[in-house]
Protein backbone atom coordinates (compact mmCIF):
# COMPACT_ATOMS: atom_id res chain seq x y z
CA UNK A 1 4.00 27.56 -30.20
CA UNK A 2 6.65 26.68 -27.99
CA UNK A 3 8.49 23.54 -27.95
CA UNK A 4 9.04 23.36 -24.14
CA UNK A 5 4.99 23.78 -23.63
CA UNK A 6 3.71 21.57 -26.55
CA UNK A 7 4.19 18.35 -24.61
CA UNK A 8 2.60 20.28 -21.06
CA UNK A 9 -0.75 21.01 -23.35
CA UNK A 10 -0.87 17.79 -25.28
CA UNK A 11 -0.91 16.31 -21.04
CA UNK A 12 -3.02 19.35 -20.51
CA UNK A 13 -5.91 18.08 -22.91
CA UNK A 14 -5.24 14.49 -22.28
CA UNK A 15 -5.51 14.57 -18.78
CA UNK A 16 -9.22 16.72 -19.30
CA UNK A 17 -10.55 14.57 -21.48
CA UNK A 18 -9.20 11.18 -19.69
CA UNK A 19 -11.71 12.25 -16.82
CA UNK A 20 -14.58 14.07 -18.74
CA UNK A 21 -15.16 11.81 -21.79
CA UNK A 22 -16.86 8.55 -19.71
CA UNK A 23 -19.08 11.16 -18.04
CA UNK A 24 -20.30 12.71 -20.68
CA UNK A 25 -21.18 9.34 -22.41
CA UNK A 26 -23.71 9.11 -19.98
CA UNK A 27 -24.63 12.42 -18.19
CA UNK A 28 -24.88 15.78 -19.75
CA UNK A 29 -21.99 17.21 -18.33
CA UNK A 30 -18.58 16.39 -17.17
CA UNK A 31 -18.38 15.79 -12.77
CA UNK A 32 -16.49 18.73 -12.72
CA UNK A 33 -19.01 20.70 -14.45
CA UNK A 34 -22.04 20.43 -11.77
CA UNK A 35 -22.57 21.34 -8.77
CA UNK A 36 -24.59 19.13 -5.84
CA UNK A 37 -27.74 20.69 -6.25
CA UNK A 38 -29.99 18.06 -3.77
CA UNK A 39 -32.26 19.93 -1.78
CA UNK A 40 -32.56 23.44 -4.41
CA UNK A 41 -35.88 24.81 -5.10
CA UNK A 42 -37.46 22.99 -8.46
CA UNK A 43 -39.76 24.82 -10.61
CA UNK A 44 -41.59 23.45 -13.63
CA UNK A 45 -38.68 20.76 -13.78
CA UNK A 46 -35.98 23.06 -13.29
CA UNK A 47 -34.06 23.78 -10.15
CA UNK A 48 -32.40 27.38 -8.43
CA UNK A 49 -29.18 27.03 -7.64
CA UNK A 50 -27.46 30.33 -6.24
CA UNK A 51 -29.65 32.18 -8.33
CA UNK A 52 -29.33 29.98 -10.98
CA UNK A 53 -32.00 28.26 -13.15
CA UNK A 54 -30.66 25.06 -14.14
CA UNK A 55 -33.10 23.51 -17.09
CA UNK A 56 -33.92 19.86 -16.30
CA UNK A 57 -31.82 18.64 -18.99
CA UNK A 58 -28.82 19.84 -17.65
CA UNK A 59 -29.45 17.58 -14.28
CA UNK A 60 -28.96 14.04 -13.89
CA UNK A 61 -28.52 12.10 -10.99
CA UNK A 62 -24.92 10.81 -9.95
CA UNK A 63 -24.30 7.55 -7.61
CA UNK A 64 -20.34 9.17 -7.40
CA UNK A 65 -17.99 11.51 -6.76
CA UNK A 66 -14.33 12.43 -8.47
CA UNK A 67 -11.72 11.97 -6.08
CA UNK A 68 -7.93 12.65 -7.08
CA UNK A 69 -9.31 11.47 -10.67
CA UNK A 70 -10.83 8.50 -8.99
CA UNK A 71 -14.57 7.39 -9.59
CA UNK A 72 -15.61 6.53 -5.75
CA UNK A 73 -18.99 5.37 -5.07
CA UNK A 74 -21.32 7.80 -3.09
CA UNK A 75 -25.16 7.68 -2.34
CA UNK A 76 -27.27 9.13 -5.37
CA UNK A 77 -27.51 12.72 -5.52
CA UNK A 78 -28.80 15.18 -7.82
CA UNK A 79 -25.71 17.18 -9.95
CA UNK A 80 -26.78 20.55 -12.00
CA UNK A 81 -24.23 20.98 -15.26
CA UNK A 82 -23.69 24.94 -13.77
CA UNK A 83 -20.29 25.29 -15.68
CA UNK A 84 -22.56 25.22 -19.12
CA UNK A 85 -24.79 28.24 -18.16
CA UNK A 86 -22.29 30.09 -16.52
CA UNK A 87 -18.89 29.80 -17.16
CA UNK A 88 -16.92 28.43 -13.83
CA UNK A 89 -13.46 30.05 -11.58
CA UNK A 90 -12.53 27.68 -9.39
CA UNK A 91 -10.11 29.11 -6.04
CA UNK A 92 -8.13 26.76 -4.20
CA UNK A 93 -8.41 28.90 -0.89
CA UNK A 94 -10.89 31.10 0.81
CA UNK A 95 -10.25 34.44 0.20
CA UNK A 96 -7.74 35.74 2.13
CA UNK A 97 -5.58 32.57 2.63
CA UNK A 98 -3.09 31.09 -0.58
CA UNK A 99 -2.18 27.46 -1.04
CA UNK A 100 1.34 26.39 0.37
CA UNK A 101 3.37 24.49 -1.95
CA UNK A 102 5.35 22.90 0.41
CA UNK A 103 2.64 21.83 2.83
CA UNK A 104 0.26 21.54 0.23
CA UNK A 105 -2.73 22.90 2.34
CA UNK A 106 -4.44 26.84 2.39
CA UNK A 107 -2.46 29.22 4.81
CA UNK A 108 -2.96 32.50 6.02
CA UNK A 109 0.40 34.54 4.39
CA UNK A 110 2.85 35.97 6.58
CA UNK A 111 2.61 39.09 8.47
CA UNK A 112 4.98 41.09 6.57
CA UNK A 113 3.85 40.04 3.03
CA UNK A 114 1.13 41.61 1.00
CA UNK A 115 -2.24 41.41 1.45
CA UNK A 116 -3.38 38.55 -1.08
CA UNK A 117 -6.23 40.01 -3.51
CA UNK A 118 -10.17 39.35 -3.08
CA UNK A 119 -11.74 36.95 -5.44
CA UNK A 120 -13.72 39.84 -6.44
CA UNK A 121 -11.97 40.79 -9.59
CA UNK A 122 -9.35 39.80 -11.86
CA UNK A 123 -7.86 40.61 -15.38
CA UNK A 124 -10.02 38.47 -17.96
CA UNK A 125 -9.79 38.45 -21.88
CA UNK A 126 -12.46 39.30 -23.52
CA UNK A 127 -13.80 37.49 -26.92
CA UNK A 128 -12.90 40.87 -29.13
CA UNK A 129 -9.19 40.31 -27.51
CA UNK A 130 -9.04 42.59 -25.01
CA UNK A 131 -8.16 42.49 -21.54
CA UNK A 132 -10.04 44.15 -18.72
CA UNK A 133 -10.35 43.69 -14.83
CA UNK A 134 -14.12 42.68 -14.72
CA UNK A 135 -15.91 41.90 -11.60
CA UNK A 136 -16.12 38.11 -11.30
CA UNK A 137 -19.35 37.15 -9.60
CA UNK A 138 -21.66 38.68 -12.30
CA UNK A 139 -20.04 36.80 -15.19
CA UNK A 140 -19.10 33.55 -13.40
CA UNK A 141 -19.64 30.87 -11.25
CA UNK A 142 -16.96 30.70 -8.03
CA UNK A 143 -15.82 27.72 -6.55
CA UNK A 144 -13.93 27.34 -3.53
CA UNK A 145 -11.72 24.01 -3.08
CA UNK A 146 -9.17 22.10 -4.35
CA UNK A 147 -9.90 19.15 -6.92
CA UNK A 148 -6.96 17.02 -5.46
CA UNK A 149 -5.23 16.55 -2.76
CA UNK A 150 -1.92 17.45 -3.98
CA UNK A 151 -1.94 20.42 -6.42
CA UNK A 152 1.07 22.01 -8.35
CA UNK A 153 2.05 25.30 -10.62
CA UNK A 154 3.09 24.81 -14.54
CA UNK A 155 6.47 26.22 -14.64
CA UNK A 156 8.43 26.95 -17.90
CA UNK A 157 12.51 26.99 -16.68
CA UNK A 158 11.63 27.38 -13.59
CA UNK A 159 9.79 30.44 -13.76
CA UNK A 160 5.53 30.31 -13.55
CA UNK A 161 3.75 30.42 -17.04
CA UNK A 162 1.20 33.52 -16.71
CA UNK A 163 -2.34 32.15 -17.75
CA UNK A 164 -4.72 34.10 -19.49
CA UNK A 165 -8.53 33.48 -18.17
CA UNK A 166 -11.05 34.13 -20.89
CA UNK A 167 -14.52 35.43 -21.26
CA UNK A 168 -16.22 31.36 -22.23
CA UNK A 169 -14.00 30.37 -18.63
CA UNK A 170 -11.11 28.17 -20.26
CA UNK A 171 -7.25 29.45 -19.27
CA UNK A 172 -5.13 29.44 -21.83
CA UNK A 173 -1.77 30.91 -22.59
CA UNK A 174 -0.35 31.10 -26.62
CA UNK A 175 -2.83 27.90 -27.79
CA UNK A 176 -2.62 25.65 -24.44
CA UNK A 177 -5.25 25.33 -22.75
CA UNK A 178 -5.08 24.17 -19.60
CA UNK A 179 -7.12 21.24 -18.08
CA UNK A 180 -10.47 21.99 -16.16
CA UNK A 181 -8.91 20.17 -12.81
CA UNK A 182 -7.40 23.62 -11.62
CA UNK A 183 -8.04 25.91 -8.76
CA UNK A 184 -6.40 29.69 -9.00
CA UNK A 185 -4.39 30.38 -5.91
CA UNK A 186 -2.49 33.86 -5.28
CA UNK A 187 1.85 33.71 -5.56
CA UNK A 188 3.97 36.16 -4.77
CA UNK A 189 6.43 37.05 -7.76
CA UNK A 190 9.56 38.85 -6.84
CA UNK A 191 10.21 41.73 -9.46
CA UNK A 192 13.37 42.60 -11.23
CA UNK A 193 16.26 43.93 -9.41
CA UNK A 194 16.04 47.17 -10.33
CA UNK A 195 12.60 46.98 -8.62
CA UNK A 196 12.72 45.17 -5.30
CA UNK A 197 9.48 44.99 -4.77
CA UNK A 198 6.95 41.99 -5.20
CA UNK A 199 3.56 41.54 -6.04
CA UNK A 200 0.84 38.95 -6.32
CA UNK A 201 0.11 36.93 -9.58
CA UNK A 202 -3.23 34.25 -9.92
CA UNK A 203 -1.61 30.97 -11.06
CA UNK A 204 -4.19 28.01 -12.11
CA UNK A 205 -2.77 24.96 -9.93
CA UNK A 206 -2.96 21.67 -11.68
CA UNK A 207 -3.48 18.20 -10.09
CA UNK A 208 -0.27 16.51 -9.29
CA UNK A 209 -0.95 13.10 -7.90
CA UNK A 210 1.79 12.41 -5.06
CA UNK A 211 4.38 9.13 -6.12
CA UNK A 212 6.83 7.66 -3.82
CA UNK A 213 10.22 8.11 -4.92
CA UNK A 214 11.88 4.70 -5.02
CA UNK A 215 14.90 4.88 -2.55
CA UNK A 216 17.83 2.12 -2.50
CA UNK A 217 19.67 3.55 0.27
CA UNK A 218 21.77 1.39 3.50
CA UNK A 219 18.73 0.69 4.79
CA UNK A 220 17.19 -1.30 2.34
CA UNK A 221 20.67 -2.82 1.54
CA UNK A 222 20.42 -4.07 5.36
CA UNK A 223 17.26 -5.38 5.16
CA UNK A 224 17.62 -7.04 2.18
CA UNK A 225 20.94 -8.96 3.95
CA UNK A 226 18.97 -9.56 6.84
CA UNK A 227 16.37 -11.31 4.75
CA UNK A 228 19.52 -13.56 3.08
CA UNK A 229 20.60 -14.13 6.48
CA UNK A 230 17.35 -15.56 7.38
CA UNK A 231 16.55 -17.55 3.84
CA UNK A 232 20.29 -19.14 4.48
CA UNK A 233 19.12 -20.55 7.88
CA UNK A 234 16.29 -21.47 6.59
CA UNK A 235 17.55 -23.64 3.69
CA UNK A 236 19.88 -25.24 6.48
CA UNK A 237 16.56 -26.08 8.30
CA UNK A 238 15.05 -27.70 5.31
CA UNK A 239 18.24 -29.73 4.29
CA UNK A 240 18.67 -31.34 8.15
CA UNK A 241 14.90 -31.91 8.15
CA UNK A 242 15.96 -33.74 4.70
CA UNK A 243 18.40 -35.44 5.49
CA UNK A 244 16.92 -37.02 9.16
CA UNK A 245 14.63 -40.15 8.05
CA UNK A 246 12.61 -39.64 11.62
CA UNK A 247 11.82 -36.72 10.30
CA UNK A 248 11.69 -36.53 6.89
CA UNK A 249 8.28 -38.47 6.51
CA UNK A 250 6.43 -37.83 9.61
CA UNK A 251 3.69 -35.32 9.78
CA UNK A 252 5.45 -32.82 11.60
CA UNK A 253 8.55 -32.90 9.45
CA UNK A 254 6.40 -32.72 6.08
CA UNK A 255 5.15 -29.38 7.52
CA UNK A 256 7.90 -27.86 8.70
CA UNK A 257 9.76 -28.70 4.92
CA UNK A 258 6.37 -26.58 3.41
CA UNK A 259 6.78 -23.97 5.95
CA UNK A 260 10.37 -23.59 5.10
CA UNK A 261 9.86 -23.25 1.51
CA UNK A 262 6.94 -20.84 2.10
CA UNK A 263 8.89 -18.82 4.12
CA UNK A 264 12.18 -18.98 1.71
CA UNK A 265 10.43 -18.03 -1.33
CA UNK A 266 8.06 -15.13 0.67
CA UNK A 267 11.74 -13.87 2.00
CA UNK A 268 13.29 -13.83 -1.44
CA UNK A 269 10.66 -12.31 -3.30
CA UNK A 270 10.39 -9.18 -0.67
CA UNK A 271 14.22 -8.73 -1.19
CA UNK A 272 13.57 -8.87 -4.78
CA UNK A 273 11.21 -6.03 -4.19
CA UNK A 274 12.97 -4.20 -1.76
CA UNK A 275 16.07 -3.95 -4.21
CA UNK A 276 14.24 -2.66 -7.67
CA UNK A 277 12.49 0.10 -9.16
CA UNK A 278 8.76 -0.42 -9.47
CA UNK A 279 8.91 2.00 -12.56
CA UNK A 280 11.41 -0.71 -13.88
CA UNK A 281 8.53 -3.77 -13.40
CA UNK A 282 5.51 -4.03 -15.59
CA UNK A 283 2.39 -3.80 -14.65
CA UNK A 284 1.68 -7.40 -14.95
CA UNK A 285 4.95 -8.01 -12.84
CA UNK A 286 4.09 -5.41 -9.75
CA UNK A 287 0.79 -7.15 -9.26
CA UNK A 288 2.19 -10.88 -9.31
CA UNK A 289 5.35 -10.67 -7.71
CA UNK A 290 3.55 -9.22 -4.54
CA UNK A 291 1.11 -11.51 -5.07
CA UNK A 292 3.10 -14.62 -4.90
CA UNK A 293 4.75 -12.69 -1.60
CA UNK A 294 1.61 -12.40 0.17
CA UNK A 295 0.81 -15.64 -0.74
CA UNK A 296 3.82 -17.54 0.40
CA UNK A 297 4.17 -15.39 4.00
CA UNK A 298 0.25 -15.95 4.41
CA UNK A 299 0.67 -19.56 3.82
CA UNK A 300 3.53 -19.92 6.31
CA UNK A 301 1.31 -18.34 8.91
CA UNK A 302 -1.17 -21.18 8.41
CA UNK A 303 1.35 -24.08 8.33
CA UNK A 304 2.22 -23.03 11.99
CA UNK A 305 -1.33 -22.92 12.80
CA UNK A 306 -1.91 -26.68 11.31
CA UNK A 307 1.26 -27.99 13.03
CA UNK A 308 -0.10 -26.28 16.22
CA UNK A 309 -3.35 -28.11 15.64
CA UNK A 310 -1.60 -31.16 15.04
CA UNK A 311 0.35 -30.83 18.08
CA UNK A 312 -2.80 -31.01 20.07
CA UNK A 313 -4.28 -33.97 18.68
CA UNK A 314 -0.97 -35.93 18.98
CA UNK A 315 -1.53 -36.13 23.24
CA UNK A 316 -5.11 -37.20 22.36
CA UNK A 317 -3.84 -40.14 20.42
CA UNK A 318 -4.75 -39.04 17.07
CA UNK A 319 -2.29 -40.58 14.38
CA UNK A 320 -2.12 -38.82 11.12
CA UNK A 321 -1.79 -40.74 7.63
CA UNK A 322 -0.54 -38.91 4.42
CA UNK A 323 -4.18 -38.40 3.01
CA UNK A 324 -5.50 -37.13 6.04
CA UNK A 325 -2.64 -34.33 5.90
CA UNK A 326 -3.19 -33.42 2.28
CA UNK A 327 -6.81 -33.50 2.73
CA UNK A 328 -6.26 -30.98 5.41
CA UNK A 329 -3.30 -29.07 4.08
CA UNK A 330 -4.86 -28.40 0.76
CA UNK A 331 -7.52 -25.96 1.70
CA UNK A 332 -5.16 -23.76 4.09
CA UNK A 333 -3.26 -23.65 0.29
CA UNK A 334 -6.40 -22.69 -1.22
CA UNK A 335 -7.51 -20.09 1.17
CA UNK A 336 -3.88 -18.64 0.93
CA UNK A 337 -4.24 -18.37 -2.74
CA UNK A 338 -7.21 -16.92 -2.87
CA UNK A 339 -6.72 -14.53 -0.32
CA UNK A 340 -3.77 -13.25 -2.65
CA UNK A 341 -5.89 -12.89 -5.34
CA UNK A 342 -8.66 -10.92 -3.69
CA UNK A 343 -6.14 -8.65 -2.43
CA UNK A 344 -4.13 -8.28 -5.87
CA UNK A 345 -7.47 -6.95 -7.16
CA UNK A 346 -8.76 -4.65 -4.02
CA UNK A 347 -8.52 -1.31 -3.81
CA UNK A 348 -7.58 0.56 -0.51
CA UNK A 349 -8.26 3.95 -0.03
CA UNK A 350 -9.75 3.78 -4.25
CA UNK A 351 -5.89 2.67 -5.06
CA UNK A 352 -5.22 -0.32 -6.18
CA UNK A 353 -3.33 -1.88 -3.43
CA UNK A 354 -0.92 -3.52 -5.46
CA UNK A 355 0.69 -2.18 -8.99
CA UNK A 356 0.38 1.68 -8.40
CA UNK A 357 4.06 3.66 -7.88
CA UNK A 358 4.67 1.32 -5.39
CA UNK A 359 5.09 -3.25 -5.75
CA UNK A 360 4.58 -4.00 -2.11
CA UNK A 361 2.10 -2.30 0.36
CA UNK A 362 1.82 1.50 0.19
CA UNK A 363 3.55 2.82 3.55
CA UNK A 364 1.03 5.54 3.41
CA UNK A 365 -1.85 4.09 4.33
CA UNK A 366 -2.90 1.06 6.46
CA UNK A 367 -3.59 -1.21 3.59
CA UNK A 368 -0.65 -3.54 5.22
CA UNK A 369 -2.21 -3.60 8.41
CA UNK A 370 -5.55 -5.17 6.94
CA UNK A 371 -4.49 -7.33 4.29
CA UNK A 372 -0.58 -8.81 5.75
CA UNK A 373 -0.91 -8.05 9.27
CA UNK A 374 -4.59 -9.08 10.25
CA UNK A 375 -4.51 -12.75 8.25
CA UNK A 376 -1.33 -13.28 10.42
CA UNK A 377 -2.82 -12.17 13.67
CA UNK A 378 -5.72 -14.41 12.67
CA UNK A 379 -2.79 -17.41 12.21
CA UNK A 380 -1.39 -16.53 15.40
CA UNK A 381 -4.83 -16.69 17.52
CA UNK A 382 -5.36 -19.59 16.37
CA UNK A 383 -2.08 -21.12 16.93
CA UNK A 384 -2.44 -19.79 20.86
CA UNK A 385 -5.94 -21.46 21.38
CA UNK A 386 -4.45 -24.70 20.72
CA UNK A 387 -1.23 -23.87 22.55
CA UNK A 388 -3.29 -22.98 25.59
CA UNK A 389 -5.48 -26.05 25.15
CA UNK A 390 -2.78 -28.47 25.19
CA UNK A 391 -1.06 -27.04 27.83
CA UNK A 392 -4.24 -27.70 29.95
CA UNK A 393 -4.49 -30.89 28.63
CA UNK A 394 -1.06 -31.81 29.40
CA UNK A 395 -1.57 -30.64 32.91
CA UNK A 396 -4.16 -32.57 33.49
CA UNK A 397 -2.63 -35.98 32.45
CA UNK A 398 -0.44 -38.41 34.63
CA UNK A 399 2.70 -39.25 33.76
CA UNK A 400 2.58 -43.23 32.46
CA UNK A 401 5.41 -45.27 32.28
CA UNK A 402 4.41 -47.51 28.98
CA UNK A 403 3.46 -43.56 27.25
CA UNK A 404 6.54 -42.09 28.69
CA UNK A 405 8.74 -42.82 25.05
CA UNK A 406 6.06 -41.12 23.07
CA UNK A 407 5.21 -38.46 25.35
CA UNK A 408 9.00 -37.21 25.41
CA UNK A 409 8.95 -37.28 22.02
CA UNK A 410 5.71 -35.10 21.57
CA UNK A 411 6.87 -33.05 23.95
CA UNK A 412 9.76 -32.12 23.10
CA UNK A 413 8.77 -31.34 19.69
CA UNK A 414 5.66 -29.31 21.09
CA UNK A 415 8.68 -26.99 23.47
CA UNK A 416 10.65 -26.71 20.20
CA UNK A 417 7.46 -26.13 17.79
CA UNK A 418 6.38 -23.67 20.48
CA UNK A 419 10.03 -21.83 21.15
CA UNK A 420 10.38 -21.06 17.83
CA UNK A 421 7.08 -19.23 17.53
CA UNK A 422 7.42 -17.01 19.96
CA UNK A 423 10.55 -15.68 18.38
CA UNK A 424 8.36 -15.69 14.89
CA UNK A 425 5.29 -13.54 17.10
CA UNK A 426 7.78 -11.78 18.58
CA UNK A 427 9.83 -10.63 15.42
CA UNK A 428 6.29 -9.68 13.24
CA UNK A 429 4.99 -8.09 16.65
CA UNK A 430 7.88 -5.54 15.63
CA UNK A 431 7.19 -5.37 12.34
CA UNK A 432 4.05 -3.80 13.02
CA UNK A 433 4.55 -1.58 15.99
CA UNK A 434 7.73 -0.25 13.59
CA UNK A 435 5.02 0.25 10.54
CA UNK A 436 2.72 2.33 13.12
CA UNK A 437 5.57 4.17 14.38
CA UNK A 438 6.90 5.25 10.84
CA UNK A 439 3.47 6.65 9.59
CA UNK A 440 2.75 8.52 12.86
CA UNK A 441 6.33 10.06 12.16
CA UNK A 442 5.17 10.36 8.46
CA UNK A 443 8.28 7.99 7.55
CA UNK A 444 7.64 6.56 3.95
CA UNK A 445 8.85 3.24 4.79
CA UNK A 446 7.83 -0.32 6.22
CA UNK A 447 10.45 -0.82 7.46
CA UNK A 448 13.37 0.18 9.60
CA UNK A 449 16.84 -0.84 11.56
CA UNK A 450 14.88 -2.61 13.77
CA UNK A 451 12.91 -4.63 11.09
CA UNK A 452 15.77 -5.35 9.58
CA UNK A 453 17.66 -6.99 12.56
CA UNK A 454 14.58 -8.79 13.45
CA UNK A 455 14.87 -10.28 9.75
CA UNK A 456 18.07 -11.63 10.30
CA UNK A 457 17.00 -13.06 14.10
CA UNK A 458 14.31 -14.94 12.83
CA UNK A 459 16.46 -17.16 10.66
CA UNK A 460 19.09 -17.70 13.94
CA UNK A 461 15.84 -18.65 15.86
CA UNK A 462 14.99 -21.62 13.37
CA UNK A 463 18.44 -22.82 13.63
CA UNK A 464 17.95 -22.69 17.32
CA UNK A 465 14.68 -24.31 17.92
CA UNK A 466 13.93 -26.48 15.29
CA UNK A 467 17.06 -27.73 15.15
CA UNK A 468 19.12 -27.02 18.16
CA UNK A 469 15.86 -27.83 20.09
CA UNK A 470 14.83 -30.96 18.72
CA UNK A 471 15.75 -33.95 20.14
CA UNK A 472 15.16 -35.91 17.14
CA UNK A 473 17.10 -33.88 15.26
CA UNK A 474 20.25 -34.01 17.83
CA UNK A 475 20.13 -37.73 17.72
CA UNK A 476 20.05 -37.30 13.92
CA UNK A 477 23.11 -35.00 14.20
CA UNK A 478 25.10 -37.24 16.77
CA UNK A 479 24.71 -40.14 14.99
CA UNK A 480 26.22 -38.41 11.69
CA UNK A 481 29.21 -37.00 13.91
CA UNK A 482 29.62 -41.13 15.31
CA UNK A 483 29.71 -42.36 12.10
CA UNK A 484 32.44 -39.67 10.39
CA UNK A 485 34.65 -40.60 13.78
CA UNK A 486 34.22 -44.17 12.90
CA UNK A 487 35.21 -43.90 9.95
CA UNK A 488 38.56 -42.00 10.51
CA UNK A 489 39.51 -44.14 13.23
CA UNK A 490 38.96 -47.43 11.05
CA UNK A 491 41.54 -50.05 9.89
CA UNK A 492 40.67 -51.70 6.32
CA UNK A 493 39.68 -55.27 6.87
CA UNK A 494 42.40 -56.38 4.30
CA UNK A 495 44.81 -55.46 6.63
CA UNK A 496 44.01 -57.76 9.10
């Protein structure tokens, strides 16, 4: 046996009976033993399948289907074990095509090239050891289709590993067997020198399930700045809104303070994941980190949404006391936790959306359009019903002399509020159309240049409008820059 193929047949077997055993616990046959036999003649409890008779014990029906080595759910159908009466040969191609390894899909060859052989016959070793070219369809089963979406050869340095098909249907070569998730596709060898010529060899593809190949490259350097750029800003929002006592206590400020934080810890845990390995995490880790980022960018949706809603009730009169906020604030908290954990233990497209070979969303799918994307579109239609009602409501009111103090106040905070979330719209508006535009390109990212300098803008736009917009806050400001003057100006009263 030889070294360089013991650990490929140890996988080999493992692999085979990883995704046979739990059937056979409870049917008579492995999935990728039967056939879908629904709708084939029965006779005295037995059905015909392609001239078949498959014995009633030998069918059982299935509520699934194997996917990629995936369990999915499917309506209940009846499955004949066909692989135990007649040994199976599974082709990844109908005959005349081959499977591209590159594009990983069945291809007529090129002009030029060989004619690829008929599934009609092929070399087969017999039980007394001998090897002769036996016509297939009277000894076995054919099947046409490939049991994964991706499938790839077993090489040995670089060179294909012939496989020997025996008589009982298993492929083998020196003791390894190889697993029963295969499909034989036709490749064109290239002879020795000294004979130019080529010919076609029947290699048994195996499953090879597709991983994204972490990448730390300038662009995720640059986003990952951008996002600093942004959670620096932000701390500077959170330390003036701090530091102002107009603010600090006040319903408004209190939510702005939980937005920032939401918002700094969501930013700093997507660098995090932007900048490591997800074959460095743990399991454990690339589920909860993720978690915790959904969580926190979720959340900061919402808190806009609540100050927007707060916004509106402050021109009806409506005064807010701490309870009333916390008895309000603590289910948007609740819903944004649980949302994470839902979505921590979904599966999209039967992956687990979080904790496969990727910690964030997988770019190849939509699973970040659904379970990011749609709660904040949800947050921002909500925020723009109330935005539209109070415009109409301010509209509608007179301006009053003894409410003009109050009203400035309000609304100045509601043009500030309302500045800085159209830069926040506008800056996850790109986010998304630059998500759709990399997977129509097939680009495996979330992210690109554009993302990344949006990143960095939405931090500059919180220093602009909730700061350099606020009125409140300017006083705040002025009254620090009086003071310092004062103070450097000043004579000590002792010298007087």
């Amino acid at each position: 046996m030889s070294p360089q193929m013991a650990p490929l047949s140890s996988l080999l077997l493992l692999v085979g009976a990883a995704w046979s055993y739990p059937e056979e616990m409870r049917y008579p046959c492995a999935f990728i033993d039967t056939a879908n036999i629904t709708g084939s003649f029965g006779m005295d409890g037995s059905y015909v399948h392609n001239w078949t008779v498959i014995p009633r014990n030998l069918v059982a029906a299935y509520d699934f289907v194997i996917e990629n080595g995936i369990r999915v759910p499917a309506p209940k159908h009846l499955r004949g074990c066909v692989c135990k009466l007649k040994p199976c040969v599974r082709f990844c191609c109908p005959e005349g095509e081959i499977y591209d390894l590159e594009s990983r899909q069945c291809l007529a060859p090129s002009i030029d090239s060989l004619p690829p052989p008929r599934h009609s016959h092929m070399e087969v070793q017999l039980a007394n050891g001998s090897l002769k070219d036996l016509e297939l369809r009277s000894r076995f089963s054919i099947y046409v289709g490939t049991p994964c979406e991706h499938m790839k050869p077993v090489t040995k340095v670089s060179e294909y590993v012939h496989w020997t098909l025996h008589e009982n249907g298993t492929i083998a070569h020196r003791g390894h067997i190889f697993s029963k998730h295969y499909c034989y596709t036709p490749l064109l060898q290239h002879n020795a020198a000294s004979s130019p010529s080529s010919s076609w060899d029947w290699q048994p593809l195996v499953c090879a399930p597709e991983k994204l190949h972490f990448v730390l490259g300038v662009r995720e350097w640059t986003y990952a700045i951008c996002l600093l750029i942004s959670i620096i800003s932000m701390i500077i929002v959170l330390v003036v809104y701090l530091m102002c006592s107009e603010m600090r206590n006040s319903f408004y400020g209190v939510a702005i303070k939980a937005y920032t934080i939401c918002l700094i810890l969501g930013y700093a845990l997507l660098g995090y994941l932007t900048l490591h390995n997800p074959a460095t995490l743990s399991k454990a880790a690339c589920r909860i980190i993720p978690s915790l980022t959904l969580m926190y960018l979720v959340l900061s949706f919402y808190i806009l949404s609540f100050v927007s809603f707060k916004l509106y009730l402050s021109f009806h009169g409506v005064v807010f006391t701490k309870l009333m906020f916390w008895l309000m604030f603590t289910p948007i908290v609740l819903i944004a936790i649980g949302w994470s954990v839902f979505v921590a233990f979904s599966r999209y497209g039967n992956r687990l959306v979080f904790g496969g070979d990727t910690c964030w969303f997988d770019p190849r799918n939509w699973s970040i359009m659904v379970y990011l994307f749609a709660p904040v579109f949800v947050a921002c239609a909500i925020s723009g019903f109330f935005y539209i009602l109070t415009l109409i409501y301010i509209s509608e009111q007179p301006v009053i002399e003894t409410e003009k103090s109050f009203e400035s106040i309000e609304k100045n905070r509601f043009k500030s509020f309302w500045k800085y979330f159209g830069y926040t719209a506008l800056v996850w508006l790109v986010c998304v159309c630059s998500f759709a535009f990399n997977y129509y390109r097939g680009e495996r990212s979330l992210h690109n240049y554009a993302v990344c300098f949006c990143m960095a803008f939405h931090g500059f736009a919180a220093l602009y409008a909730l700061i350099g917009k606020n009125q409140q806050i300017q006083n705040f400001l002025r009254r620090i820059d009086n003071d310092e003057d004062t103070c450097e100006n000043s004579v000590p009263l002792s010298s007087f």
